[in-house]
C-alpha atoms as a PDB file:
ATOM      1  CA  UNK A   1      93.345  90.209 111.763  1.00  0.00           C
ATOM      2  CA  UNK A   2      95.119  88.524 108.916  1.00  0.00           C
ATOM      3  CA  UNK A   3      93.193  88.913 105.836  1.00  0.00           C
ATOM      4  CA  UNK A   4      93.368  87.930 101.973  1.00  0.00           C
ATOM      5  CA  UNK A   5      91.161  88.840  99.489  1.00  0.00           C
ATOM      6  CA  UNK A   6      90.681  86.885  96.322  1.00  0.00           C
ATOM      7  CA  UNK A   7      89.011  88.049  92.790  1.00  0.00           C
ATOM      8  CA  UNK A   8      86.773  84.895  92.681  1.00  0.00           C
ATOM      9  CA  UNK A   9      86.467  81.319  94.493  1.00  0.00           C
ATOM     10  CA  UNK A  10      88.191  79.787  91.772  1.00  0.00           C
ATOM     11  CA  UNK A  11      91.443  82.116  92.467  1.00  0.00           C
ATOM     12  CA  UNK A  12      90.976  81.546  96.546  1.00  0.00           C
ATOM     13  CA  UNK A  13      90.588  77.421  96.006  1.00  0.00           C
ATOM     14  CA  UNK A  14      93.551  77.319  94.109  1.00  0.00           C
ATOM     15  CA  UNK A  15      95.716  79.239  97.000  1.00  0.00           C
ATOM     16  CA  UNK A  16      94.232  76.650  99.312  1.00  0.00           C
ATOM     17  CA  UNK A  17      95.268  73.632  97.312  1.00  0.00           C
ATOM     18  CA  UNK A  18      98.874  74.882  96.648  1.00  0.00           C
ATOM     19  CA  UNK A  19      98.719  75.523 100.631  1.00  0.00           C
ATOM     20  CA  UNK A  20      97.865  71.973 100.993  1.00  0.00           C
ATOM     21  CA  UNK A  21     100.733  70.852  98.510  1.00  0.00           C
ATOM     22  CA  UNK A  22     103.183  71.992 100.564  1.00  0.00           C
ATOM     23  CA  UNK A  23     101.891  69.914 103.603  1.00  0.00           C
ATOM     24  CA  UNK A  24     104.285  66.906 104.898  1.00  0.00           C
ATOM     25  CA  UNK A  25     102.927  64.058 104.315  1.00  0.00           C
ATOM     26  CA  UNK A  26     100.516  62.274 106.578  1.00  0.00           C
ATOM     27  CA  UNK A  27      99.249  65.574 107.527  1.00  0.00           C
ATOM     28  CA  UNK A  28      96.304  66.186 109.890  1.00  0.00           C
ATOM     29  CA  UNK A  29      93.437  68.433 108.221  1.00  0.00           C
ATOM     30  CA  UNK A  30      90.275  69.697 109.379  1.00  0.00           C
ATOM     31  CA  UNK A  31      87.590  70.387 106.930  1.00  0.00           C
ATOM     32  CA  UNK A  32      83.891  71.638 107.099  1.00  0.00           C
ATOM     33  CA  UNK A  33      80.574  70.459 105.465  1.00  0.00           C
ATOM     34  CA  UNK A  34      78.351  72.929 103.733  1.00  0.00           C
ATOM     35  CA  UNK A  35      78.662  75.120 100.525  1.00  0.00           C
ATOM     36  CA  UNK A  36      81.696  77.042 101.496  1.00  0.00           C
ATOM     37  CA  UNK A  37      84.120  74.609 100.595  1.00  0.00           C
ATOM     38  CA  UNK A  38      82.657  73.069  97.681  1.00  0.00           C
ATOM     39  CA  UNK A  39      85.097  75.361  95.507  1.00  0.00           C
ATOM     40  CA  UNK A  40      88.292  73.981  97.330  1.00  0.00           C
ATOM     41  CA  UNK A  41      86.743  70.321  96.956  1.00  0.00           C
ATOM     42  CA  UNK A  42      86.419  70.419  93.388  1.00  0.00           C
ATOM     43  CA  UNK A  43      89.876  71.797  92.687  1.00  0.00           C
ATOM     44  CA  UNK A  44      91.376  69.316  95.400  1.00  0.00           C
ATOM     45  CA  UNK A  45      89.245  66.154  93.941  1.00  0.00           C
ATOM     46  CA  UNK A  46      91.112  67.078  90.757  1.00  0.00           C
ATOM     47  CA  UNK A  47      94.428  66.304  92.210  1.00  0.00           C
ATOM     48  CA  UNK A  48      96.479  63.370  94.058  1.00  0.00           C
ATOM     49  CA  UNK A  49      97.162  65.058  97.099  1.00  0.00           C
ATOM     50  CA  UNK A  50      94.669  63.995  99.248  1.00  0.00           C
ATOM     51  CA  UNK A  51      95.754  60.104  99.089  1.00  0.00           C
ATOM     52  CA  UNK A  52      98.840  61.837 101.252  1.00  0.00           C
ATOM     53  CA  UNK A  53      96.883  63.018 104.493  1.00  0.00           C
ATOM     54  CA  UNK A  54      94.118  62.168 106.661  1.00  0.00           C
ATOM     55  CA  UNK A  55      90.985  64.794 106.641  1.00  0.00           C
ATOM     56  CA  UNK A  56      88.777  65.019 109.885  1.00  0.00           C
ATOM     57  CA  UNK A  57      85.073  65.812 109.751  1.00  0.00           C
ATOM     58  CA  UNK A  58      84.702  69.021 111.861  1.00  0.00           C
ATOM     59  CA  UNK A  59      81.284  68.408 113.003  1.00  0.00           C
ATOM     60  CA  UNK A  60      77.828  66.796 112.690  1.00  0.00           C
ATOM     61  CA  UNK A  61      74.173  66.833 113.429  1.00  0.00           C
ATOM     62  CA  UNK A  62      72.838  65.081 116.376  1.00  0.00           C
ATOM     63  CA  UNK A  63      71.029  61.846 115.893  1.00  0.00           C
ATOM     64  CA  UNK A  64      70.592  62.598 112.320  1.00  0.00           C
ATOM     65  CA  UNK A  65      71.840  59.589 110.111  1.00  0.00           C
ATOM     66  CA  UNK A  66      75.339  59.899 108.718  1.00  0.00           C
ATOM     67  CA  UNK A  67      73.730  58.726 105.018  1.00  0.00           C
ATOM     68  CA  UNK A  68      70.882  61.037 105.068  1.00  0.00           C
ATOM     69  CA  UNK A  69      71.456  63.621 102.314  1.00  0.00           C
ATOM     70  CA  UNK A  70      72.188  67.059 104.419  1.00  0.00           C
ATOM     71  CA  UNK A  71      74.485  65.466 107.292  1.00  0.00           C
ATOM     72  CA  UNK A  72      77.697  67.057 106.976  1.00  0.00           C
ATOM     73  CA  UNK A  73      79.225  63.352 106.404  1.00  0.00           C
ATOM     74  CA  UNK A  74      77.266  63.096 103.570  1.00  0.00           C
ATOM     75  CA  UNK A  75      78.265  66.442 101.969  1.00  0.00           C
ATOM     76  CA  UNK A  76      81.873  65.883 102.507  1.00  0.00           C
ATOM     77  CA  UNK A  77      81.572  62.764 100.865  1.00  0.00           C
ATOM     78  CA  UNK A  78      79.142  63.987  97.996  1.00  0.00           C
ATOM     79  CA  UNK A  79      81.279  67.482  97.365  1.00  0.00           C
ATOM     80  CA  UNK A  80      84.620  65.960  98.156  1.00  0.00           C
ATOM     81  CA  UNK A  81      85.807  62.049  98.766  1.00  0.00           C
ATOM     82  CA  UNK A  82      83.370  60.591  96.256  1.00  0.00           C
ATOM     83  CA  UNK A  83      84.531  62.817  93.616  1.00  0.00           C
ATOM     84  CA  UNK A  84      88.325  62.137  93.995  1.00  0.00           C
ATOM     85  CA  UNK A  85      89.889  59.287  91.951  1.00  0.00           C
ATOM     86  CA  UNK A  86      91.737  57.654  94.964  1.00  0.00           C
ATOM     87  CA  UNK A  87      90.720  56.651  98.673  1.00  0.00           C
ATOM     88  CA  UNK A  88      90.360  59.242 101.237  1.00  0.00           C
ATOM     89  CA  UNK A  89      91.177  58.879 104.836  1.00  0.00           C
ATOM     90  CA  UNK A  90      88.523  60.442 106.519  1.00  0.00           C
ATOM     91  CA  UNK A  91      87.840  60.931 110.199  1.00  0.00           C
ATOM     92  CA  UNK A  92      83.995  61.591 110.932  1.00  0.00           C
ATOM     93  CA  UNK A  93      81.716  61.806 114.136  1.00  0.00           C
ATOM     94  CA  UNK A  94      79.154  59.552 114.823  1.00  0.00           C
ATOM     95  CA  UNK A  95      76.030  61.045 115.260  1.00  0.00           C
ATOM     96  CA  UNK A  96      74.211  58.168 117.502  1.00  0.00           C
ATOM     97  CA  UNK A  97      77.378  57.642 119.652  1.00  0.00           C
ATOM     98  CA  UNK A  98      78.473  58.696 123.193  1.00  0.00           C
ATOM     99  CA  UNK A  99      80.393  62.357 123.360  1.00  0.00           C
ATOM    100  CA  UNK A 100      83.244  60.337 125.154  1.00  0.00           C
ATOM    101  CA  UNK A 101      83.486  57.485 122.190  1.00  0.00           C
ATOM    102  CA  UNK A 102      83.812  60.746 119.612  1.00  0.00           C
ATOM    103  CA  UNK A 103      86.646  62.467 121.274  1.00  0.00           C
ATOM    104  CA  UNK A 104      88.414  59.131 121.525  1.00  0.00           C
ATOM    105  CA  UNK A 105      88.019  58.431 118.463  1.00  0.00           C
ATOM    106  CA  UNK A 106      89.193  61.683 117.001  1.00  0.00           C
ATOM    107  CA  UNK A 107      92.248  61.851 119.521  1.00  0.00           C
ATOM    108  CA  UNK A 108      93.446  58.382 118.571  1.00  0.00           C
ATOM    109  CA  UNK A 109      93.255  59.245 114.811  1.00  0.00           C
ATOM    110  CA  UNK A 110      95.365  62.300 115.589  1.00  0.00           C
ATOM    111  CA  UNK A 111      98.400  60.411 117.602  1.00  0.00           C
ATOM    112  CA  UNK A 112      98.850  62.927 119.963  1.00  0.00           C
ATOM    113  CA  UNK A 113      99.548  65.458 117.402  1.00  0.00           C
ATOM    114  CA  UNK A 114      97.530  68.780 116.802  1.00  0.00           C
ATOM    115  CA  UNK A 115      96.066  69.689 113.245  1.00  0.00           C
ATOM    116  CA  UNK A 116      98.326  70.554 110.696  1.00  0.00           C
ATOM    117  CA  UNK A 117      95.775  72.909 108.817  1.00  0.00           C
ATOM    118  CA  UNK A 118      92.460  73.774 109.195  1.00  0.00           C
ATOM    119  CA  UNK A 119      89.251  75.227 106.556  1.00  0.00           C
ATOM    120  CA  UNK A 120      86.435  76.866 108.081  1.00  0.00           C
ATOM    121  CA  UNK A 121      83.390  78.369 106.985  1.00  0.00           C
ATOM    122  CA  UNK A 122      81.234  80.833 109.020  1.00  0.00           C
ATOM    123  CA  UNK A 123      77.700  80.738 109.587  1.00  0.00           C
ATOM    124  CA  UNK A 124      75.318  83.928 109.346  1.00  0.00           C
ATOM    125  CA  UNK A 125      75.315  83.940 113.051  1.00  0.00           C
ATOM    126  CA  UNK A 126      79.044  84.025 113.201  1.00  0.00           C
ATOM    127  CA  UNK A 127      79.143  80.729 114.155  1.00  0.00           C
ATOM    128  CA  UNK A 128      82.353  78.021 113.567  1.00  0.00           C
ATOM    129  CA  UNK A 129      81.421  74.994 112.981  1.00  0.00           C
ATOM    130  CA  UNK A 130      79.041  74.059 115.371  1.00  0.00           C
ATOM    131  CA  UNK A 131      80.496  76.137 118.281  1.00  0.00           C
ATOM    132  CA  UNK A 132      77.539  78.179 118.092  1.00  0.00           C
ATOM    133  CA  UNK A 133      77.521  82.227 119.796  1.00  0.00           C
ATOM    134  CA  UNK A 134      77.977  81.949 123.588  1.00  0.00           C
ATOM    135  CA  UNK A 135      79.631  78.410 123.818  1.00  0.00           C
ATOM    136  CA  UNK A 136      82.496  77.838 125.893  1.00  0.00           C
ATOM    137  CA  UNK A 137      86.181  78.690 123.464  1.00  0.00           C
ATOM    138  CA  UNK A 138      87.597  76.604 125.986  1.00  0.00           C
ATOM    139  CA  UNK A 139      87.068  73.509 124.980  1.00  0.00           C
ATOM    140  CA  UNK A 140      88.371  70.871 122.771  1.00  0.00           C
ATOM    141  CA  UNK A 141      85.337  69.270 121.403  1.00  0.00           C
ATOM    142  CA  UNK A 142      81.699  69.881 121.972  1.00  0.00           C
ATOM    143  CA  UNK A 143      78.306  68.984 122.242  1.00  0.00           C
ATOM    144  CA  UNK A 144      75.967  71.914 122.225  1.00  0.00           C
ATOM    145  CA  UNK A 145      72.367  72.896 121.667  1.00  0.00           C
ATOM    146  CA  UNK A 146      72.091  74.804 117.968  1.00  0.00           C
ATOM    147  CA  UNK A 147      71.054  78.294 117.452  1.00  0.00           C
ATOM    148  CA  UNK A 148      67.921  79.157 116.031  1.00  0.00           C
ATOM    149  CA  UNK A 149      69.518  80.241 113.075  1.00  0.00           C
ATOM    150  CA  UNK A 150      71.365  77.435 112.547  1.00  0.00           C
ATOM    151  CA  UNK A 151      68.436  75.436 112.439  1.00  0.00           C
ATOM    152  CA  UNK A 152      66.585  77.365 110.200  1.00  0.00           C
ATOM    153  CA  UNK A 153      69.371  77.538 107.970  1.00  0.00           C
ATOM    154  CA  UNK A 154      70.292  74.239 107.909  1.00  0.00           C
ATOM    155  CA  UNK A 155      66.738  72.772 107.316  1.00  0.00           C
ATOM    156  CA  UNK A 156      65.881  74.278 104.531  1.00  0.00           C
ATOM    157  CA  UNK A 157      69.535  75.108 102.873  1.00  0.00           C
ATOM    158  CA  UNK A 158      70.519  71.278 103.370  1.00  0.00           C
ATOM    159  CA  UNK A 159      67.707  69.273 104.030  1.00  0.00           C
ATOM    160  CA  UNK A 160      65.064  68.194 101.423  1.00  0.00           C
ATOM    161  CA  UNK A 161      62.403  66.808 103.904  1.00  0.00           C
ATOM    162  CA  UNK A 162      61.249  67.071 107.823  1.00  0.00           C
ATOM    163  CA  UNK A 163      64.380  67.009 109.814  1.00  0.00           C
ATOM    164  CA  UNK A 164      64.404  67.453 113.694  1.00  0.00           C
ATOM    165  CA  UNK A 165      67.853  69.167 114.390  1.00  0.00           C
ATOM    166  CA  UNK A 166      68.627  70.204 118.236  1.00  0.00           C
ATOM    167  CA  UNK A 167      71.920  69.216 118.588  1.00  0.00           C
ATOM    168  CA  UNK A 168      75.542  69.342 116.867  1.00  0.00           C
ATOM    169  CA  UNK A 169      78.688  68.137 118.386  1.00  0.00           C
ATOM    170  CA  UNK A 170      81.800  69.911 116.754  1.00  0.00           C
ATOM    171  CA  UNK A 171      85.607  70.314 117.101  1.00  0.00           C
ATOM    172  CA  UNK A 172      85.889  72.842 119.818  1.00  0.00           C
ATOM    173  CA  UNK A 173      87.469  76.212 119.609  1.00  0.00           C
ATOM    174  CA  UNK A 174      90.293  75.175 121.959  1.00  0.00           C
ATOM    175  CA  UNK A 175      91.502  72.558 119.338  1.00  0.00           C
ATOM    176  CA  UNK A 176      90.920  74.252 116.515  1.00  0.00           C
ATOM    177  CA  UNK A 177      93.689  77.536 117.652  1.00  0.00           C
ATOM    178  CA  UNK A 178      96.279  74.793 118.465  1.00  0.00           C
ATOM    179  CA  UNK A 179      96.616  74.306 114.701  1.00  0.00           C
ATOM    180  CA  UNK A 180      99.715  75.463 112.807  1.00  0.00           C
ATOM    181  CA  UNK A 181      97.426  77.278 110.409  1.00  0.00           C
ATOM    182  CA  UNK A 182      93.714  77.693 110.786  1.00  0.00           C
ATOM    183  CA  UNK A 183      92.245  79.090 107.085  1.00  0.00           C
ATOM    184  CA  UNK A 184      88.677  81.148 107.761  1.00  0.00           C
ATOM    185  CA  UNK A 185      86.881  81.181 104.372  1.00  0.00           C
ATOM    186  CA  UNK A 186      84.136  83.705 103.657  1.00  0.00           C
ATOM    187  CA  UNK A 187      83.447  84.043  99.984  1.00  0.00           C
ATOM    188  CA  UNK A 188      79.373  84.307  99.447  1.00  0.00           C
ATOM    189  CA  UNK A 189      78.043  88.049  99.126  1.00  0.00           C
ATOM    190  CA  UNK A 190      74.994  87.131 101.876  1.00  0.00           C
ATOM    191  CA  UNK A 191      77.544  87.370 104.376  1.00  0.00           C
ATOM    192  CA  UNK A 192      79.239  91.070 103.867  1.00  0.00           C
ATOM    193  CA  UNK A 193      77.117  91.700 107.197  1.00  0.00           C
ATOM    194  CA  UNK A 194      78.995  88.907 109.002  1.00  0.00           C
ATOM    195  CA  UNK A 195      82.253  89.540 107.135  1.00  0.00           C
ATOM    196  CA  UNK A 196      81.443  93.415 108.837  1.00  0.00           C
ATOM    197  CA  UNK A 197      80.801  91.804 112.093  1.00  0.00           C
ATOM    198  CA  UNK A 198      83.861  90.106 112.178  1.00  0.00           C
ATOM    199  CA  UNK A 199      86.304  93.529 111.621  1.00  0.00           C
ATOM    200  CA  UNK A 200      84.685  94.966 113.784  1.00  0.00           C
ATOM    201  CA  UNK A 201      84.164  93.184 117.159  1.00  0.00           C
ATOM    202  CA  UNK A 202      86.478  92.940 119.793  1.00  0.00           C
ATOM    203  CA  UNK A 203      88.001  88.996 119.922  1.00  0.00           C
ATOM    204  CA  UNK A 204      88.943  90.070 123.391  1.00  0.00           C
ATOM    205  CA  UNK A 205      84.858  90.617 124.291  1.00  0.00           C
ATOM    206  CA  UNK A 206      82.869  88.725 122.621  1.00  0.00           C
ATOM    207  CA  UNK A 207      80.165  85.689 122.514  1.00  0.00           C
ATOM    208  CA  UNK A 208      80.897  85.165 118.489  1.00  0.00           C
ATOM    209  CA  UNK A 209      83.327  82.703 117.766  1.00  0.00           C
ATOM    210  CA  UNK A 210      84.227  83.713 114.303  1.00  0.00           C
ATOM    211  CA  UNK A 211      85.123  86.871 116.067  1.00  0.00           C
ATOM    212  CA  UNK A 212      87.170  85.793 118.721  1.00  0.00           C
ATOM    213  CA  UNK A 213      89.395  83.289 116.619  1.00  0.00           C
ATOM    214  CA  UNK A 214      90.788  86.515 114.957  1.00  0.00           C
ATOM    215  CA  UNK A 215      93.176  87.385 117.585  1.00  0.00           C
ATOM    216  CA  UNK A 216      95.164  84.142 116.931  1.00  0.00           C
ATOM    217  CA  UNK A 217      98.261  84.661 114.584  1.00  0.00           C
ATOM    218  CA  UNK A 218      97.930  81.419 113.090  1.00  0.00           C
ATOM    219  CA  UNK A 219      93.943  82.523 112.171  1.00  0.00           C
ATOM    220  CA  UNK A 220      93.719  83.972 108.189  1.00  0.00           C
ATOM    221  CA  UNK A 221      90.834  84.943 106.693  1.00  0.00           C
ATOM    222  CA  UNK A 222      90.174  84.088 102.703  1.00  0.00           C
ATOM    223  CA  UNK A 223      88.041  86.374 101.542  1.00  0.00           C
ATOM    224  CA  UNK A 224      86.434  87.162  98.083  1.00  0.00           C
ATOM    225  CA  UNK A 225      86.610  90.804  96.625  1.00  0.00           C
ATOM    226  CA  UNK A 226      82.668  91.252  96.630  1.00  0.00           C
ATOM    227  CA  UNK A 227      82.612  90.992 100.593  1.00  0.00           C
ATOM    228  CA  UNK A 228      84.632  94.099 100.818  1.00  0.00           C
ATOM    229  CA  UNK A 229      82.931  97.874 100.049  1.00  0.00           C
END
């Protein structure tokens, strides 16, 4: 397990932007929703390189409207695109469309290729994305019933009003190892118990995908010092 640990999330979003620098241009990147990345937004927002590459929405709610405040469209486009100076290519799910339409979609935008670099956050259940524990790692993309715990999360974390939330669909597992790098960021105290998890499972045995990801040598985790101890 390839780990880095970072004083602050100021010091770990300015690795990842220097990372993402050094990209070729017209590179493929796969970025989450939520408050993980917001760090990593900010700093990016603040620079030009994003006009050079195309992003791709990692995942989204169900039949939950792209615009409503709390899909992960409208995050990424609230923490991230709307804040940069220039226009952003971004790849994004539709939530009302066919599973089939998605995947086409996304494989077109990528051209055959695989991702260049990916940024993932984990869940409290250990989940990435929205492959959720006990999903198939063997697929490419997916459409999957949500854990408890990511609904409970997500409702009240994300969502200001009633929101019915049953199912995600997600880059897959699968996909997400064929990158060339794959960046796992875990940099909010609440999850030293997940962090813990993580160490300590066995990626050769295991329902949890943030666990079983780790035995890829392309995986590194980006960790902040108060997740350690």
């Amino acid at each position: 397990m390839k780990t880095t640990t970072f004083s602050n999330n100021p010091a770990l979003a300015a690795q990842v932007v220097s990372e993402l620098a050094e990209l070729k241009p017209n590179s493929r990147i796969l970025i989450p929703s939520g408050s993980t990345p917001r760090w990593i937004y900010d700093a990016l927002a603040a620079t030009t390189i994003a006009k050079d590459h195309t992003f791709f929405a990692l995942d989204e709610w169900v039949n939950v409207p792209s615009d409503l405040d709390g899909s992960c469209l409208s995050m990424i486009n609230a923490d991230f695109v709307h804040k940069c100076q220039h226009p952003v290519k971004l790849v994004h799910f539709d939530p009302f469309a066919a599973m089939e339409q998605n995947i086409a979609m996304y494989n077109a935008a990528l051209e055959g290729q695989e991702f260049d670099y990916v940024i993932l956050g984990v869940g409290m259940n250990g989940h990435i994305g929205l492959n959720e524990p006990g999903v198939t790692f063997d697929a490419d993309y997916l459409q999957t019933e949500l854990d408890d715990i990511t609904i409970k999360v997500a409702s009240s974390k994300y969502f200001s009003g009633d929101v019915t939330l049953t199912e995600g669909i997600t880059v897959g597992l699968n996909k997400i190892v064929k990158a060339k790098k794959v960046i796992v960021i875990i940099n909010n105290e609440n999850k030293k118990g997940v962090y813990q998890d993580i160490v300590n499972g066995d990626a050769l045995n295991t329902n949890i995908p943030a666990v079983y990801i780790k035995k890829f040598p392309q995986v590194h985790y980006y960790i902040t010092k108060d997740l350690q101890g």
